[in-house]
N, C-alpha and C. Protein backbone atom coordinates (compact mmCIF):
# COMPACT_ATOMS: atom_id res chain seq x y z
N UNK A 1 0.84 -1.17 0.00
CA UNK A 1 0.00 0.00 0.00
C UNK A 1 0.89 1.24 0.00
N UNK A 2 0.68 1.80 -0.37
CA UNK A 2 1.26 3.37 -1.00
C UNK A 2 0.40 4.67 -0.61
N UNK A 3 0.68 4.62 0.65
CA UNK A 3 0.64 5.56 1.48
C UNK A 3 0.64 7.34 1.30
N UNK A 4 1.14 7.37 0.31
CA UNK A 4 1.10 8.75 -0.16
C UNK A 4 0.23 8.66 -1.40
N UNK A 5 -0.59 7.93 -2.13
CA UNK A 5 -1.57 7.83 -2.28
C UNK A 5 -2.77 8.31 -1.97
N UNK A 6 -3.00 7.28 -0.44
CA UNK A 6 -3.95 7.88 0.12
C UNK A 6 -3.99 9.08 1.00
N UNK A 7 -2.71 9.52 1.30
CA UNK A 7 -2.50 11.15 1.77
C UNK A 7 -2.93 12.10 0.45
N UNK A 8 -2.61 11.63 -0.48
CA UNK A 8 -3.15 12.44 -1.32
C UNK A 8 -4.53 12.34 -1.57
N UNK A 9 -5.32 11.43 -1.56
CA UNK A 9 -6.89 11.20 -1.41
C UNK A 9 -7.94 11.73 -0.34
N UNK A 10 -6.80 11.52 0.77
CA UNK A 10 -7.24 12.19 1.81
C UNK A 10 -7.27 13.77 1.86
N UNK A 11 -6.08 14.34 1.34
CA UNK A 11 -6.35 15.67 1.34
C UNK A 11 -7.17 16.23 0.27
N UNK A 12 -7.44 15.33 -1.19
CA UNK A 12 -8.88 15.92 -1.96
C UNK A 12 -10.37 16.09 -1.37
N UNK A 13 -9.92 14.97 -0.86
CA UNK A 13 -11.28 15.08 0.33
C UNK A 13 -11.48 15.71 1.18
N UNK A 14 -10.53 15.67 1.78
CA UNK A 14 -11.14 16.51 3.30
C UNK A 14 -11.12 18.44 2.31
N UNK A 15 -10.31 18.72 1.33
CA UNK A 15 -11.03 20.28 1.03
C UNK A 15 -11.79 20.63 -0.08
N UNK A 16 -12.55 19.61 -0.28
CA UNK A 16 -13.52 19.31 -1.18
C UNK A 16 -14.25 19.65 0.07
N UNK A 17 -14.36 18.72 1.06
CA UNK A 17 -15.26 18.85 2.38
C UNK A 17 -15.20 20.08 2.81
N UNK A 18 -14.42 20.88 3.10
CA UNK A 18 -13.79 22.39 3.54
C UNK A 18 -14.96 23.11 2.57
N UNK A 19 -14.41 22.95 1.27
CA UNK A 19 -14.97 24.13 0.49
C UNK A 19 -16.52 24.13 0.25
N UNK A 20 -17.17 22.66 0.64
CA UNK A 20 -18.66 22.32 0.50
C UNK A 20 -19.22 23.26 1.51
N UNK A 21 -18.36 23.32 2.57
CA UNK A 21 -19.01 23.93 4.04
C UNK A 21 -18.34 25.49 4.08
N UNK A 22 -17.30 25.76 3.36
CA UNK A 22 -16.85 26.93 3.83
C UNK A 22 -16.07 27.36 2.52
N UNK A 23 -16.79 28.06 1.36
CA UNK A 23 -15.92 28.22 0.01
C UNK A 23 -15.75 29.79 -0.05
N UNK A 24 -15.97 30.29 0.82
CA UNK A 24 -15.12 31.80 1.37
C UNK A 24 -14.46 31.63 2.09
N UNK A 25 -13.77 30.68 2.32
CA UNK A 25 -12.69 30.68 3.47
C UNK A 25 -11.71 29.71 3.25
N UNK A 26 -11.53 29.93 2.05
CA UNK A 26 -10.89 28.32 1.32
C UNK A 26 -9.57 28.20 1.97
N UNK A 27 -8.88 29.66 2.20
CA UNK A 27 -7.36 29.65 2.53
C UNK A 27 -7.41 29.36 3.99
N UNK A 28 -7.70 29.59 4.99
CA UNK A 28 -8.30 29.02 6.31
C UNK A 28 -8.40 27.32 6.39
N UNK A 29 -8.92 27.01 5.54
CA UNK A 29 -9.68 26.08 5.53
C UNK A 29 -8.62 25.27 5.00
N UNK A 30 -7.69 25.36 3.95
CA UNK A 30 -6.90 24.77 3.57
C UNK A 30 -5.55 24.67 4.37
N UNK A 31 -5.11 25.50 4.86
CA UNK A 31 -4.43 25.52 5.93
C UNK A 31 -4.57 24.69 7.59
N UNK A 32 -5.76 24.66 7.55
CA UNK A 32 -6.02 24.08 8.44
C UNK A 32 -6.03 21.95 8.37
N UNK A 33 -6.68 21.80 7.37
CA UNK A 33 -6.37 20.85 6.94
C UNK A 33 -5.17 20.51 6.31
N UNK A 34 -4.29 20.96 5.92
CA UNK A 34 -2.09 20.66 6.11
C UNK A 34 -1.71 20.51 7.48
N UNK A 35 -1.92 21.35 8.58
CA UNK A 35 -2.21 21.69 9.38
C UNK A 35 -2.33 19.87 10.51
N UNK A 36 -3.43 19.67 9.97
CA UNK A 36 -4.46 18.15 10.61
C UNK A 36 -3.18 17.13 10.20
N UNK A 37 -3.43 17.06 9.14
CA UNK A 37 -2.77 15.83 8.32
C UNK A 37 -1.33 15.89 8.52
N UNK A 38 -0.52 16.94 8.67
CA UNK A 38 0.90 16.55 8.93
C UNK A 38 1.23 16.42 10.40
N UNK A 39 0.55 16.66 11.18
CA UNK A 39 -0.05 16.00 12.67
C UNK A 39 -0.20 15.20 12.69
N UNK A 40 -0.76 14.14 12.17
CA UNK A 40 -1.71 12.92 12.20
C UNK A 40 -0.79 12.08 11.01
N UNK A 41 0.35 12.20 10.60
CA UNK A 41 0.49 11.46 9.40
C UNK A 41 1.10 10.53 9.67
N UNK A 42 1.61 10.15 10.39
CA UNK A 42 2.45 9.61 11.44
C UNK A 42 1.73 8.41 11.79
N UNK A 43 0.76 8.42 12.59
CA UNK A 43 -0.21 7.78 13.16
C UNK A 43 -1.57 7.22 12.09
N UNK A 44 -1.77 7.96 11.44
CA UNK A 44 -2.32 7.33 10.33
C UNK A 44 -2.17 6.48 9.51
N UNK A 45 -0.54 6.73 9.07
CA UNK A 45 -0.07 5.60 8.08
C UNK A 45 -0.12 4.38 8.87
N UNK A 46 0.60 4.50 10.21
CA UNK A 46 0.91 3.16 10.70
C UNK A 46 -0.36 2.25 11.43
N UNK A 47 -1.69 3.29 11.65
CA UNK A 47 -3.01 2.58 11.33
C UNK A 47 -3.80 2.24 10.36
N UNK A 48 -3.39 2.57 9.31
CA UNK A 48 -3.94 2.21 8.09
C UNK A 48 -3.34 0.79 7.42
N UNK A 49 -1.82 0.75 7.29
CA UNK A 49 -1.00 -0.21 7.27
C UNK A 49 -1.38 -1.65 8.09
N UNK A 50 -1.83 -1.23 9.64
CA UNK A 50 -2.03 -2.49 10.81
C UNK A 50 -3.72 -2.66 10.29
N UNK A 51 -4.40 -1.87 9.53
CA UNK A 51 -5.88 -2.08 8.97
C UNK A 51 -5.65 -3.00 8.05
N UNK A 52 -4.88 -2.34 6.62
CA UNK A 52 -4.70 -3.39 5.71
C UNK A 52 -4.18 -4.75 5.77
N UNK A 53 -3.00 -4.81 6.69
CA UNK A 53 -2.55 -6.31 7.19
C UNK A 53 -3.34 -7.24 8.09
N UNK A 54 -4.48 -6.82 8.68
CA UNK A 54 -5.63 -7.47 9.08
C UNK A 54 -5.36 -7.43 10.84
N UNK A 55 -4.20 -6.58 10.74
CA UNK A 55 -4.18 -6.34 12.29
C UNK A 55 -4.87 -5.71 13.90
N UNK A 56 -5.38 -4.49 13.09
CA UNK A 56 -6.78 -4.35 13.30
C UNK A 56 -7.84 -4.35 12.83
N UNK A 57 -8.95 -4.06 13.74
CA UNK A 57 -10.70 -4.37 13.46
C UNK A 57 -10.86 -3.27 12.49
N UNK A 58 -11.76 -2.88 12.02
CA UNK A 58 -12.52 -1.78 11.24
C UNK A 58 -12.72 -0.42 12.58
N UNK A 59 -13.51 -1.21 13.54
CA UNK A 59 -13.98 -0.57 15.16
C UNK A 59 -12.62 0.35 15.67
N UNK A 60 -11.26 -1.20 15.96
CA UNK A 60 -10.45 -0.35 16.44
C UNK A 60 -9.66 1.19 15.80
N UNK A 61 -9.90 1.07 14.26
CA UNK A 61 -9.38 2.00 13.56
C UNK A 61 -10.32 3.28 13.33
N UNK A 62 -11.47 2.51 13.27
CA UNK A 62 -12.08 4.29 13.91
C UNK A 62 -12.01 4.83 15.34
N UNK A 63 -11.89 3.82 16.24
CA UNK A 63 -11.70 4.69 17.52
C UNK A 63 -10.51 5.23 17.71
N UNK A 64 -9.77 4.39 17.12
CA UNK A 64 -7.90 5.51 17.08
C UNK A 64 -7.79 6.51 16.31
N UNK A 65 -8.47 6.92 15.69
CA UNK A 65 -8.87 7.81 14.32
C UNK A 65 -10.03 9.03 14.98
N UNK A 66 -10.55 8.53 16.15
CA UNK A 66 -11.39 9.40 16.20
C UNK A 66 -10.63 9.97 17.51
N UNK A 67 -9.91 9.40 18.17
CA UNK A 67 -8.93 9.58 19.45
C UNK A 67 -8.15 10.97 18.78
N UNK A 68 -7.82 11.29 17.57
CA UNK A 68 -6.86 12.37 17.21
C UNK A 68 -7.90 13.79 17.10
N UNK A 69 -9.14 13.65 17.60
CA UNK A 69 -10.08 14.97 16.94
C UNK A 69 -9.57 16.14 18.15
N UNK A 70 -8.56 16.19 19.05
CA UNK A 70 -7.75 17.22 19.25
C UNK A 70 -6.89 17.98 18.53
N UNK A 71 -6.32 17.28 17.73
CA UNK A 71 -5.33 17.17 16.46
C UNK A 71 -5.90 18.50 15.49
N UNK A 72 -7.48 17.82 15.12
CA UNK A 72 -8.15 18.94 14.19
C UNK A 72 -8.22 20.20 14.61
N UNK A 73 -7.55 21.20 14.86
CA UNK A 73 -7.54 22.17 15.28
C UNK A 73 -8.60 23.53 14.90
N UNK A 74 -8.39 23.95 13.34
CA UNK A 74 -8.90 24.61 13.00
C UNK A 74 -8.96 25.86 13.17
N UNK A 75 -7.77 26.48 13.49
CA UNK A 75 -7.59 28.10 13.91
C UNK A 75 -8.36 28.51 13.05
N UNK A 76 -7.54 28.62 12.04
CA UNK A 76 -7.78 29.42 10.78
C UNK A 76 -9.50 29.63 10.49
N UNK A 77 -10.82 28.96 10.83
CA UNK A 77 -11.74 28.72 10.32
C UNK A 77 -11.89 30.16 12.15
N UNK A 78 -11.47 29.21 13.05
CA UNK A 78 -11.83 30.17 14.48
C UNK A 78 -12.03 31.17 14.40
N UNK A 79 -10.21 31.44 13.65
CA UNK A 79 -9.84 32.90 13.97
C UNK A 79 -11.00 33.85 12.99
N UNK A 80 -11.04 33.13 11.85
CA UNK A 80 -12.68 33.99 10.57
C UNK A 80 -14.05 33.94 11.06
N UNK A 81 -14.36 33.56 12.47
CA UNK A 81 -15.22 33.79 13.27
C UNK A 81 -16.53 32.82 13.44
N UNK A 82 -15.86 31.34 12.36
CA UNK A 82 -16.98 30.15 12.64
C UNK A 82 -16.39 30.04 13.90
N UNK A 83 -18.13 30.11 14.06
CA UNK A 83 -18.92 29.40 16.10
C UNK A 83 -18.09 27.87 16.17
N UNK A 84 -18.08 27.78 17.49
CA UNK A 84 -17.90 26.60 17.98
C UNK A 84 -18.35 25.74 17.85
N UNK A 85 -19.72 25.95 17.47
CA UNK A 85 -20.31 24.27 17.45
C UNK A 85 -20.59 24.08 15.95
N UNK A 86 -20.21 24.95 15.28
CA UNK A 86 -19.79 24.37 13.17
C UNK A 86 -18.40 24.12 13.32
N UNK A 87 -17.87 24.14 14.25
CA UNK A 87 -16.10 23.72 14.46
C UNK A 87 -16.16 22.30 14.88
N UNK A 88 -17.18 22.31 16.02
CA UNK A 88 -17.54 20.50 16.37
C UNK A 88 -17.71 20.02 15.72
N UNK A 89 -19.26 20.44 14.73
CA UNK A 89 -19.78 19.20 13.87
C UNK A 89 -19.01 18.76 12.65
N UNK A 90 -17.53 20.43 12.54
CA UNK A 90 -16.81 20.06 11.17
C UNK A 90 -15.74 18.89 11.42
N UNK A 91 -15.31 18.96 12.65
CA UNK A 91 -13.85 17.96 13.50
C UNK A 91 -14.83 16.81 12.98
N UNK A 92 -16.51 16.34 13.24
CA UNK A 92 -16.63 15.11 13.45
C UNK A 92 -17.01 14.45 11.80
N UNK A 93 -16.92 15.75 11.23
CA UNK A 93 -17.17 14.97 9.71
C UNK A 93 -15.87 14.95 8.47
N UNK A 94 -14.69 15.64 9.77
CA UNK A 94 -13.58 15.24 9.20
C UNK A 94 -13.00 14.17 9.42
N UNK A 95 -13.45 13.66 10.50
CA UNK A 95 -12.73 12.47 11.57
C UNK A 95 -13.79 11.34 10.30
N UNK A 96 -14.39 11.62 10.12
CA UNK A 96 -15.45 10.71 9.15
C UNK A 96 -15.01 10.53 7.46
N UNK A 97 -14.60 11.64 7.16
CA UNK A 97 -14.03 11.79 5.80
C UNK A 97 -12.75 11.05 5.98
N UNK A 98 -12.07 10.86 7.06
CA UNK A 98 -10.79 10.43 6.62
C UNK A 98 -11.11 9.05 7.22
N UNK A 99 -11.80 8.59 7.82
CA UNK A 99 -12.06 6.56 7.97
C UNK A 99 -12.65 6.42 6.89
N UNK A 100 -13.47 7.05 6.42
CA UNK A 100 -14.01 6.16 4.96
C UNK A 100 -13.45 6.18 4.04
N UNK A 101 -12.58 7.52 3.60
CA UNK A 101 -11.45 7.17 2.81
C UNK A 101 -10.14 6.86 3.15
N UNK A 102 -9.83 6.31 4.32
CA UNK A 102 -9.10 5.02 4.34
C UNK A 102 -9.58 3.93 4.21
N UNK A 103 -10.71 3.38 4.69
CA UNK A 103 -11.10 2.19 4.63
C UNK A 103 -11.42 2.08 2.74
N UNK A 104 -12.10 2.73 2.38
CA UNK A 104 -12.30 2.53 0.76
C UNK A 104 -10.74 2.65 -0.01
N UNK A 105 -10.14 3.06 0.78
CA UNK A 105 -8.97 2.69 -0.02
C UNK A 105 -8.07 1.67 0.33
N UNK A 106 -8.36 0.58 1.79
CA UNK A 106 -7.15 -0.37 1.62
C UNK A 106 -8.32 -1.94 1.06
N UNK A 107 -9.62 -1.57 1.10
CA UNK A 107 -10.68 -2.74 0.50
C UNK A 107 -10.53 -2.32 -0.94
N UNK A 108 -10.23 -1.71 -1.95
CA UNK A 108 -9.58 -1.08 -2.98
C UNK A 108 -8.42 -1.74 -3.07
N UNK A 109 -7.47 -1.75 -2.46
CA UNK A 109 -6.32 -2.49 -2.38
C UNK A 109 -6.09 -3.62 -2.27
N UNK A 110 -7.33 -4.18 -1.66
CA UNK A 110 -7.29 -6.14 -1.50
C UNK A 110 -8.14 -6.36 -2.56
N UNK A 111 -9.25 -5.63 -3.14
CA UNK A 111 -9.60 -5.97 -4.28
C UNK A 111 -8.75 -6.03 -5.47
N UNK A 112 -7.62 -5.18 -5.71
CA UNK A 112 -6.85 -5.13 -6.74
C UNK A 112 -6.19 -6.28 -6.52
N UNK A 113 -5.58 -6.89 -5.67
CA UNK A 113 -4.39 -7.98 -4.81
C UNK A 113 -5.72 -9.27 -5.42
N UNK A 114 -6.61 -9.35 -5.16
CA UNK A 114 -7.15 -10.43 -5.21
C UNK A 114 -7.24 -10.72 -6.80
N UNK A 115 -7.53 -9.82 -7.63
CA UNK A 115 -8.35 -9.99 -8.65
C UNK A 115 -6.58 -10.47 -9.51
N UNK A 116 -5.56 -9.76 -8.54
CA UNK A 116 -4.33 -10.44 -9.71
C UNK A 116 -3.87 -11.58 -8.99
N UNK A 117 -4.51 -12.06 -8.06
CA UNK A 117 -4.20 -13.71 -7.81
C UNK A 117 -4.94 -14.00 -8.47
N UNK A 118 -5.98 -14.09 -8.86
CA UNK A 118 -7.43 -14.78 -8.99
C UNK A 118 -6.57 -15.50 -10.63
């Protein structure tokens, strides 16, 4: 698995997600999410990796995944004067954007693996 791959998938997503919710504030918003992810990249790869090798559950990798929503910081969105609680509900649908596109991308990856054994 190729890990910078899905860092790169991950970051289409999550400011695709940014700009759905906040497309006046793209530079905020984009910053903030570089911001997340080079925090978390660390810890991501090497749970995504123990996902794909069957080391952990699906469960345990969202709860370690959701364990980093300190991580999501979000000045930049703060400091432009989104409320606190569009800062909550954004941490919890980022923490969401990035398990489903990990998980769709290492079942992506055993599908490719399988179909060239097959």
């Amino acid at each position: 698995m190729d890990f910078k791959d899905l860092l790169k998938e991950l970051k289409g997503n999550l400011l695709s997600l940014m700009g759905s919710k906040f497309d006046d504030l793209k530079d905020e918003s984009k910053k903030d999410v570089q911001d997340f992810l080079k925090a978390s990249k660390a810890k991501l790869e090497r749970w995504t990796t123990l996902l794909a090798e069957g080391n952990i559950t699906l469960d345990d990798y969202k709860w370690l995944v959701e364990s980093q929503k300190d991580l999501v910081v979000l000045q930049g969105l703060y400091a432009a004067g989104v409320s606190k609680i569009k800062l909550g509900h954004l941490k919890n649908s980022i923490l969401d954007t990035v398990i489903n596109t990990a998980i769709g991308f290492v079942k992506e990856k055993e599908d490719g693996n399988n179909e060239a054994n097959a």
